[in-house]
N, C-alpha and C. Protein backbone atom coordinates (compact mmCIF):
# COMPACT_ATOMS: atom_id res chain seq x y z
N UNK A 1 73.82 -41.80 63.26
CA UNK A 1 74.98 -41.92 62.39
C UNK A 1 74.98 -40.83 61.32
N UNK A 2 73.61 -40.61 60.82
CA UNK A 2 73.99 -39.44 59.54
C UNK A 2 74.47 -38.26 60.32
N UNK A 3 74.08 -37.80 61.77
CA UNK A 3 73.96 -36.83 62.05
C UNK A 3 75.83 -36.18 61.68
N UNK A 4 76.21 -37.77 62.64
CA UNK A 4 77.88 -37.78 62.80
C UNK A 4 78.57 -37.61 61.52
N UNK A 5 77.85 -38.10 60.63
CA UNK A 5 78.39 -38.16 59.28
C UNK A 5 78.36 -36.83 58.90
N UNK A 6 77.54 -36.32 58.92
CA UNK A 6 77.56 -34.98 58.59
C UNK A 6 78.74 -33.66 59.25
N UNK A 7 78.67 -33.94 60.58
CA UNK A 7 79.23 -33.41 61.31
C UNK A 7 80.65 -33.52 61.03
N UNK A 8 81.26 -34.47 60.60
CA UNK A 8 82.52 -34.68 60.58
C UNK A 8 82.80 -34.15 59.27
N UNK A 9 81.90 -34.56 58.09
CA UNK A 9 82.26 -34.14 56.78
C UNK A 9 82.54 -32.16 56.85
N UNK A 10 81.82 -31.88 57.81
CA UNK A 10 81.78 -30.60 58.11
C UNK A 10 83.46 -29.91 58.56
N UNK A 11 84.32 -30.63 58.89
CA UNK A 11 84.89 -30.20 59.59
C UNK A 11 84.94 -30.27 61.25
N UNK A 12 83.86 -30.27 61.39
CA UNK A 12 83.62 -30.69 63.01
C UNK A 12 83.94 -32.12 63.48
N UNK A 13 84.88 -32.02 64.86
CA UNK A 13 85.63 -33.07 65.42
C UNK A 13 84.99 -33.39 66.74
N UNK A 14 84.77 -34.23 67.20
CA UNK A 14 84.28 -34.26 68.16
C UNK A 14 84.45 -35.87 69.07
N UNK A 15 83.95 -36.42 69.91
CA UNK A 15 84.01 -36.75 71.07
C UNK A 15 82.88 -37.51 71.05
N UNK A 16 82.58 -39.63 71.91
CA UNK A 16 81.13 -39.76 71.37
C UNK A 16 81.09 -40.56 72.91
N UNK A 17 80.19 -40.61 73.68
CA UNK A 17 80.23 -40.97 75.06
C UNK A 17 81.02 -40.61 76.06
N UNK A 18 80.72 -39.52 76.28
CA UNK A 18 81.74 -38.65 76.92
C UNK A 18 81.12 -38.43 78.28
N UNK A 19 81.67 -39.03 79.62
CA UNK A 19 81.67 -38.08 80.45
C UNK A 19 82.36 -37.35 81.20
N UNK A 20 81.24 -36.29 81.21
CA UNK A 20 82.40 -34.74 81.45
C UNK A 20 82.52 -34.43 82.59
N UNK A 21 81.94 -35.23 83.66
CA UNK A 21 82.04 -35.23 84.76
C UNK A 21 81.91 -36.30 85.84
N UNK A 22 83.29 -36.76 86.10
CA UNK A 22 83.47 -38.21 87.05
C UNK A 22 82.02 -38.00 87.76
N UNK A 23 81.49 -37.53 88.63
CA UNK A 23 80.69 -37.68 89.24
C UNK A 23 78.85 -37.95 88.66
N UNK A 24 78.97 -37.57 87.03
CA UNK A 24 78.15 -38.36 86.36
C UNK A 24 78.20 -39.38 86.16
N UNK A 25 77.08 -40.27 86.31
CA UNK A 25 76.71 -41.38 85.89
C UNK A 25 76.14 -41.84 83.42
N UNK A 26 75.80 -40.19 83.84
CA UNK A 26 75.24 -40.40 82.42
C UNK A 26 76.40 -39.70 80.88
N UNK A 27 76.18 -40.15 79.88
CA UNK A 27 77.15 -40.03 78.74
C UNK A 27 76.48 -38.85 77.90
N UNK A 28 77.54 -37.90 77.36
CA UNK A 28 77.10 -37.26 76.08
C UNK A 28 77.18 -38.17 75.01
N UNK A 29 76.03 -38.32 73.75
CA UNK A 29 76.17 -38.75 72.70
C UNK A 29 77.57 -37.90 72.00
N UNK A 30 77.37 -37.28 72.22
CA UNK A 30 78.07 -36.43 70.89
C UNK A 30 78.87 -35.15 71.66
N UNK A 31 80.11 -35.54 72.15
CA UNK A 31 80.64 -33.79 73.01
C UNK A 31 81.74 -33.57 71.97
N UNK A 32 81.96 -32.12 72.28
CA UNK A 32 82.65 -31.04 71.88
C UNK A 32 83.37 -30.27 72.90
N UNK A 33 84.34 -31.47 73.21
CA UNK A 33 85.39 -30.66 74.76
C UNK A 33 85.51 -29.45 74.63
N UNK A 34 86.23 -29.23 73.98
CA UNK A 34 86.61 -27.42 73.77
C UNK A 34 85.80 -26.28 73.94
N UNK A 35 84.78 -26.33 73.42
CA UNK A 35 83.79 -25.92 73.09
C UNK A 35 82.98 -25.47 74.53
N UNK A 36 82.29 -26.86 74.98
CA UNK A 36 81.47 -27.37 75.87
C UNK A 36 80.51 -26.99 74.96
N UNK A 37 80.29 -28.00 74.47
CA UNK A 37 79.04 -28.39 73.58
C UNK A 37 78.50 -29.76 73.48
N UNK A 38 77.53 -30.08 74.39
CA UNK A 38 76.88 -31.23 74.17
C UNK A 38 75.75 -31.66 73.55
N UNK A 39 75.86 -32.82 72.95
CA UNK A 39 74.45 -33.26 71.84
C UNK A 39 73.77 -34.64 72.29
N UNK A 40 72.88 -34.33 72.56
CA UNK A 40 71.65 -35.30 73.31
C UNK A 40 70.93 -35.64 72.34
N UNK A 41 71.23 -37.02 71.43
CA UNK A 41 70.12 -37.52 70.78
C UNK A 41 68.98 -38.61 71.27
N UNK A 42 67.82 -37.75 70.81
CA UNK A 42 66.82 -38.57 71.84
C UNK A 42 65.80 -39.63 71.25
N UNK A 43 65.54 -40.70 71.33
CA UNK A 43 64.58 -41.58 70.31
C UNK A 43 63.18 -41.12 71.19
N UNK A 44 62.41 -40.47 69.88
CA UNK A 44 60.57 -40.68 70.35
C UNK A 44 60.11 -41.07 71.60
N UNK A 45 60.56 -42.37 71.35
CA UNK A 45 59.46 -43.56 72.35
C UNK A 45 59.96 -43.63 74.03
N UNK A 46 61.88 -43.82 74.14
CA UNK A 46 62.56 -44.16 74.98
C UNK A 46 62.32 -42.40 75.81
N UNK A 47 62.02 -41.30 75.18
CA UNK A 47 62.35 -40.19 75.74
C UNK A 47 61.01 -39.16 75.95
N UNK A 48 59.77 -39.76 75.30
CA UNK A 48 58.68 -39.15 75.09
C UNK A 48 58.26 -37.60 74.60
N UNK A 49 58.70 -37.89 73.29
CA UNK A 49 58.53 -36.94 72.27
C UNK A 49 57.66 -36.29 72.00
N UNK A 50 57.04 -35.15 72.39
CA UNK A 50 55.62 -34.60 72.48
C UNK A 50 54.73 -34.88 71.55
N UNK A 51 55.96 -34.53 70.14
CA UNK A 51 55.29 -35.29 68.86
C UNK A 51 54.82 -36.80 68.47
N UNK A 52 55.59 -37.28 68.55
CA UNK A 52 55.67 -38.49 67.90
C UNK A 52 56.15 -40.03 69.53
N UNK A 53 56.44 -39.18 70.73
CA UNK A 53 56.19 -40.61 71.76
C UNK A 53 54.67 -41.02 71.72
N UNK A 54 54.23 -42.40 72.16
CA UNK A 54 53.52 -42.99 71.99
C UNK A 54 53.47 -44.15 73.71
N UNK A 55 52.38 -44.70 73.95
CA UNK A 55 52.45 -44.56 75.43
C UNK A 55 51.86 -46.72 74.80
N UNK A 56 52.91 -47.34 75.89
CA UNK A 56 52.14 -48.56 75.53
C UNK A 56 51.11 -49.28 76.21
N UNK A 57 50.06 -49.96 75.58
CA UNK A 57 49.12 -50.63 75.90
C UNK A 57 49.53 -51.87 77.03
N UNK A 58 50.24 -52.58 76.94
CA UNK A 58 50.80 -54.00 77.23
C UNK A 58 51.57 -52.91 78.68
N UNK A 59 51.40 -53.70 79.84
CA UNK A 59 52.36 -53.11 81.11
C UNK A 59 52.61 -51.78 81.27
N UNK A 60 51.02 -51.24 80.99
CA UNK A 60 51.32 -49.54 80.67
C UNK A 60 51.95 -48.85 82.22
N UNK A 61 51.85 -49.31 82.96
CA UNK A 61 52.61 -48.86 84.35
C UNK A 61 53.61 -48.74 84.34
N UNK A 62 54.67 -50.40 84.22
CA UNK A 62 55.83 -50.45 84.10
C UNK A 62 56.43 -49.49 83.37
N UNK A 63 55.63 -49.54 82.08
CA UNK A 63 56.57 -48.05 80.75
C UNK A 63 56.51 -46.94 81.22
N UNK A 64 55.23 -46.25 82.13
CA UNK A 64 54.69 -45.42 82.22
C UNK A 64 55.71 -44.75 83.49
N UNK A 65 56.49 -46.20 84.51
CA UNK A 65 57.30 -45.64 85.21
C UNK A 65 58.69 -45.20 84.89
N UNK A 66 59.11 -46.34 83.75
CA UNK A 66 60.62 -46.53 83.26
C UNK A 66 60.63 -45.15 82.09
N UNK A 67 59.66 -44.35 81.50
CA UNK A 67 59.58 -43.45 80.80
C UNK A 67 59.46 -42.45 81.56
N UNK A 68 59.09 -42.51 82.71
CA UNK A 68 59.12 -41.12 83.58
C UNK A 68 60.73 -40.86 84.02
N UNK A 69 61.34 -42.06 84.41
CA UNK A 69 62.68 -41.93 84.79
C UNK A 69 63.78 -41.66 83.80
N UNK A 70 63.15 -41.55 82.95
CA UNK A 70 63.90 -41.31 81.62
C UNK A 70 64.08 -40.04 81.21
N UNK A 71 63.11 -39.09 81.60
CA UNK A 71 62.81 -38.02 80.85
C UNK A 71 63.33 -36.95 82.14
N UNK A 72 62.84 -37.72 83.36
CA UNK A 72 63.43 -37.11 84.75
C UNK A 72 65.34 -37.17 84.51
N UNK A 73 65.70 -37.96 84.25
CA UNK A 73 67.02 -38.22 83.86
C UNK A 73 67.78 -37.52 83.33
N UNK A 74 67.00 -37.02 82.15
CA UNK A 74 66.87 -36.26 80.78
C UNK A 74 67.40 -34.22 81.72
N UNK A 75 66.42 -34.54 82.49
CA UNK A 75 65.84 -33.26 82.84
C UNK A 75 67.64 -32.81 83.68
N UNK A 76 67.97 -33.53 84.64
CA UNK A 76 68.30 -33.93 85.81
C UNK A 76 69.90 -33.57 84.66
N UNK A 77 70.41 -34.39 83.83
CA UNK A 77 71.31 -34.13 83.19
C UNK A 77 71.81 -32.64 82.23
N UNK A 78 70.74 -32.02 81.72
CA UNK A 78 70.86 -30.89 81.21
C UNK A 78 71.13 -30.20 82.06
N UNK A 79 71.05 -30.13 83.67
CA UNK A 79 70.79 -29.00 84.40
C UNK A 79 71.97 -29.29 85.06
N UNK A 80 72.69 -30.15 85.19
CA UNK A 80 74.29 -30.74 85.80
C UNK A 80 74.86 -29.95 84.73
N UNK A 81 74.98 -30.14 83.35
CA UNK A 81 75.94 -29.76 82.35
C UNK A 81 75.59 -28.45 82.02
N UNK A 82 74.57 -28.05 82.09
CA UNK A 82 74.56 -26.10 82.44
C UNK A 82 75.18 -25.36 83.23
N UNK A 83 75.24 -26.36 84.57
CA UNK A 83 75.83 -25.74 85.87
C UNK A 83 77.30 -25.70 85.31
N UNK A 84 77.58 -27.03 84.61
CA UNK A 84 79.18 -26.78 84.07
C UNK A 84 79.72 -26.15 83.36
N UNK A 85 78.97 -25.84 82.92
CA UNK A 85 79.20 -24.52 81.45
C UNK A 85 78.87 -25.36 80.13
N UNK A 86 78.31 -25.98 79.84
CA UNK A 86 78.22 -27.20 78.69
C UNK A 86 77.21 -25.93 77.89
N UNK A 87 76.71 -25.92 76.53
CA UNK A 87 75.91 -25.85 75.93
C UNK A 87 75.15 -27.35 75.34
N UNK A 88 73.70 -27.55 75.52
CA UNK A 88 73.45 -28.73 75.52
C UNK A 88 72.30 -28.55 74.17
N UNK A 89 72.41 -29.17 73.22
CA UNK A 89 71.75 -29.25 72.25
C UNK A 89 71.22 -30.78 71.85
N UNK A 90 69.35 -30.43 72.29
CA UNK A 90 68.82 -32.03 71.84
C UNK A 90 68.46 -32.05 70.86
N UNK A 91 68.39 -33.39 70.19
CA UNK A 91 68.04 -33.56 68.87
C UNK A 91 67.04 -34.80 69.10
N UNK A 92 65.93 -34.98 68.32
CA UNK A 92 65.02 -36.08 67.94
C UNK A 92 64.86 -36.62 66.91
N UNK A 93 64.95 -38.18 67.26
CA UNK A 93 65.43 -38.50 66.08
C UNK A 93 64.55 -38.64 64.86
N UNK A 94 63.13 -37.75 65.21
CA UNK A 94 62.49 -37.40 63.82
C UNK A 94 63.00 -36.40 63.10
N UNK A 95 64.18 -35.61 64.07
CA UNK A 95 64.29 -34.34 62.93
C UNK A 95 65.24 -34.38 61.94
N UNK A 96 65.01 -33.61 60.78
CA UNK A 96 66.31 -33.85 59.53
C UNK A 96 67.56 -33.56 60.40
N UNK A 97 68.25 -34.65 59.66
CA UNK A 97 69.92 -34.76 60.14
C UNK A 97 70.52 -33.87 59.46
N UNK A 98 70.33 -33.06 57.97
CA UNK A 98 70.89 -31.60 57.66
C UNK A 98 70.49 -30.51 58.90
N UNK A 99 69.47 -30.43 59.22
CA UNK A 99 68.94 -29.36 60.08
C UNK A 99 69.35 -29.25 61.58
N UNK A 100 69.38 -30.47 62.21
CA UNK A 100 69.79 -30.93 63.03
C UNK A 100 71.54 -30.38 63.25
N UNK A 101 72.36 -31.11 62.20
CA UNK A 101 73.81 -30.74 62.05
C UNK A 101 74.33 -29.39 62.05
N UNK A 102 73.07 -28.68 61.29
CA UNK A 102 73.89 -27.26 60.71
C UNK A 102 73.16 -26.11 62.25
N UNK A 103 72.23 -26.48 62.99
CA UNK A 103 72.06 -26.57 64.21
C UNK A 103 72.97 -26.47 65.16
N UNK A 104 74.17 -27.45 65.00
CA UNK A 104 74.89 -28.25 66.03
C UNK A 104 76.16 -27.50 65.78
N UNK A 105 76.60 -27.23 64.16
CA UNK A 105 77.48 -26.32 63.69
C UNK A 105 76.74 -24.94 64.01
N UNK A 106 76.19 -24.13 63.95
CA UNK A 106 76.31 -23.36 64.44
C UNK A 106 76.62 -22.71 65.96
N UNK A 107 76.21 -23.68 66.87
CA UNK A 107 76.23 -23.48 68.36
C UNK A 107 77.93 -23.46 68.35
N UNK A 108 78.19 -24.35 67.62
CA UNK A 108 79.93 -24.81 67.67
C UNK A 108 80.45 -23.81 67.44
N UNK A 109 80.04 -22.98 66.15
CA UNK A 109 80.76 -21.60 65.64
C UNK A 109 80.64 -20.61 66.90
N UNK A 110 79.42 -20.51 67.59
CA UNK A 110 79.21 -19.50 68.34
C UNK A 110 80.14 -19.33 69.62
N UNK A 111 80.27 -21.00 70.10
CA UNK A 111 80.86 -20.55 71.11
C UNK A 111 82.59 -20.72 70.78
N UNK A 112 83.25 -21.11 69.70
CA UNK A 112 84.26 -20.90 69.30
C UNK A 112 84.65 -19.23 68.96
N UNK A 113 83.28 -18.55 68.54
CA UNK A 113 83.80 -17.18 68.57
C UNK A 113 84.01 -16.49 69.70
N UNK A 114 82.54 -17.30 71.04
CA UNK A 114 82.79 -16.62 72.09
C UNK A 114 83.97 -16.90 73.41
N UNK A 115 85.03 -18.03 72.29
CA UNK A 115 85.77 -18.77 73.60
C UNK A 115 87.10 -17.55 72.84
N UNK A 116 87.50 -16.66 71.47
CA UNK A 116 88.69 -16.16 71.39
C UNK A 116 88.38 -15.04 71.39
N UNK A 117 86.50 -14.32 71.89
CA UNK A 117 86.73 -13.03 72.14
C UNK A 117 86.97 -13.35 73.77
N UNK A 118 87.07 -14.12 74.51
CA UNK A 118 87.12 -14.43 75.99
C UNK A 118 88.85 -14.28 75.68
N UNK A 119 89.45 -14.86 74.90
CA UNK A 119 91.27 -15.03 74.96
C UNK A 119 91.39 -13.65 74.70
N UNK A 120 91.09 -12.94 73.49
CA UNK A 120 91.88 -11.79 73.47
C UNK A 120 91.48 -10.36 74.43
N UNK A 121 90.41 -11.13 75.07
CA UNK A 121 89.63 -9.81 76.27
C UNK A 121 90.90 -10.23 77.04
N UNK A 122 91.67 -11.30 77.63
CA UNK A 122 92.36 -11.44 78.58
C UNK A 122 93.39 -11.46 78.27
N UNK A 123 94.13 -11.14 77.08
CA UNK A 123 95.35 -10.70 76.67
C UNK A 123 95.74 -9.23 76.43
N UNK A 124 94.68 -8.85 76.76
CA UNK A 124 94.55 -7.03 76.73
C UNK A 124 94.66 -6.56 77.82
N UNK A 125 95.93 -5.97 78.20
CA UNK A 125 95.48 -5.48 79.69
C UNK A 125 94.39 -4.42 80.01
C-alpha cells in the first residue's frame, strides 16, 4: 500500500491485477498499460528472499515444494512478460517504499521517453 501511495501521489496512474495476457494465468500487482511496465511485489517468505526468506521447520517438504513452485512461477512469469515487451520491476517487501517508488518512477519516465522518441521516429519520413 505505501508503495501505491506513493506512486499515485507522484502522479503515476496505474492499473492493480492486471492480466496482460488472456493466456496468463498469473496477475501484475501493479501494471502500467501504456508503458508496459510491470511491478512484482514479492513477500520474503512466500517468494524466498535471498535475504531475509527463511525455510520452515514444521512440514519442511511440503514448504520446501510449494516454495519451489513459487519462485519457478516467479521465474516462468517474468520471462512471458519480457517476451511481451513488459518491463518488469520486483520489489521486496523489505525494501524502502521511497526507494522502491522512485525506482518504479523512473523505469516509467524511461520508457515514456522511449515510447515518443519511437512516435516522432515514425512521424518523420
Amino acid at each position: 500500500m505505501a508503495i501505491r501511495r506513493l506512486l499515485h501521489r507522484s502522479g503515476l496512474r496505474f492499473r492493480l491485477q492486471v492480466r496482460p495476457d488472456p493466456l496468463m494465468r498469473q496477475r501484475i500487482d501493479i501494471a502500467f498499460m501504456t508503458e508496459k511496465v510491470a511491478v512484482d511485489i514479492r513477500g520474503c517468505f512466500w517468494h524466498r528472499c535471498a535475504t531475509h526468506g527463511t525455510k520452515p521447520k514444521a512440514n519442511a517438504d511440503r514448504w520446501a515444494d510449494k516454495l519451489d513452485r513459487n519462485v519457478a512461477r516467479d521465474q516462468h512469469t517474468v520471462q512471458r512478460l519480457t517476451e511481451l515487451g513488459w518491463d518488469v520491476i520486483v520489489v521486496w517487501e523489505h525494501e524502502d517504499p521511497k526507494e522502491a517508488s522512485e525506482r518504479i518512477r523512473n523505469a516509467i519516465l524511461a520508457r515514456r521517453a522511449g515510447l515518443k522518441a519511437t512516435t516522432t521516429e515514425r512521424a518523420v519520413p
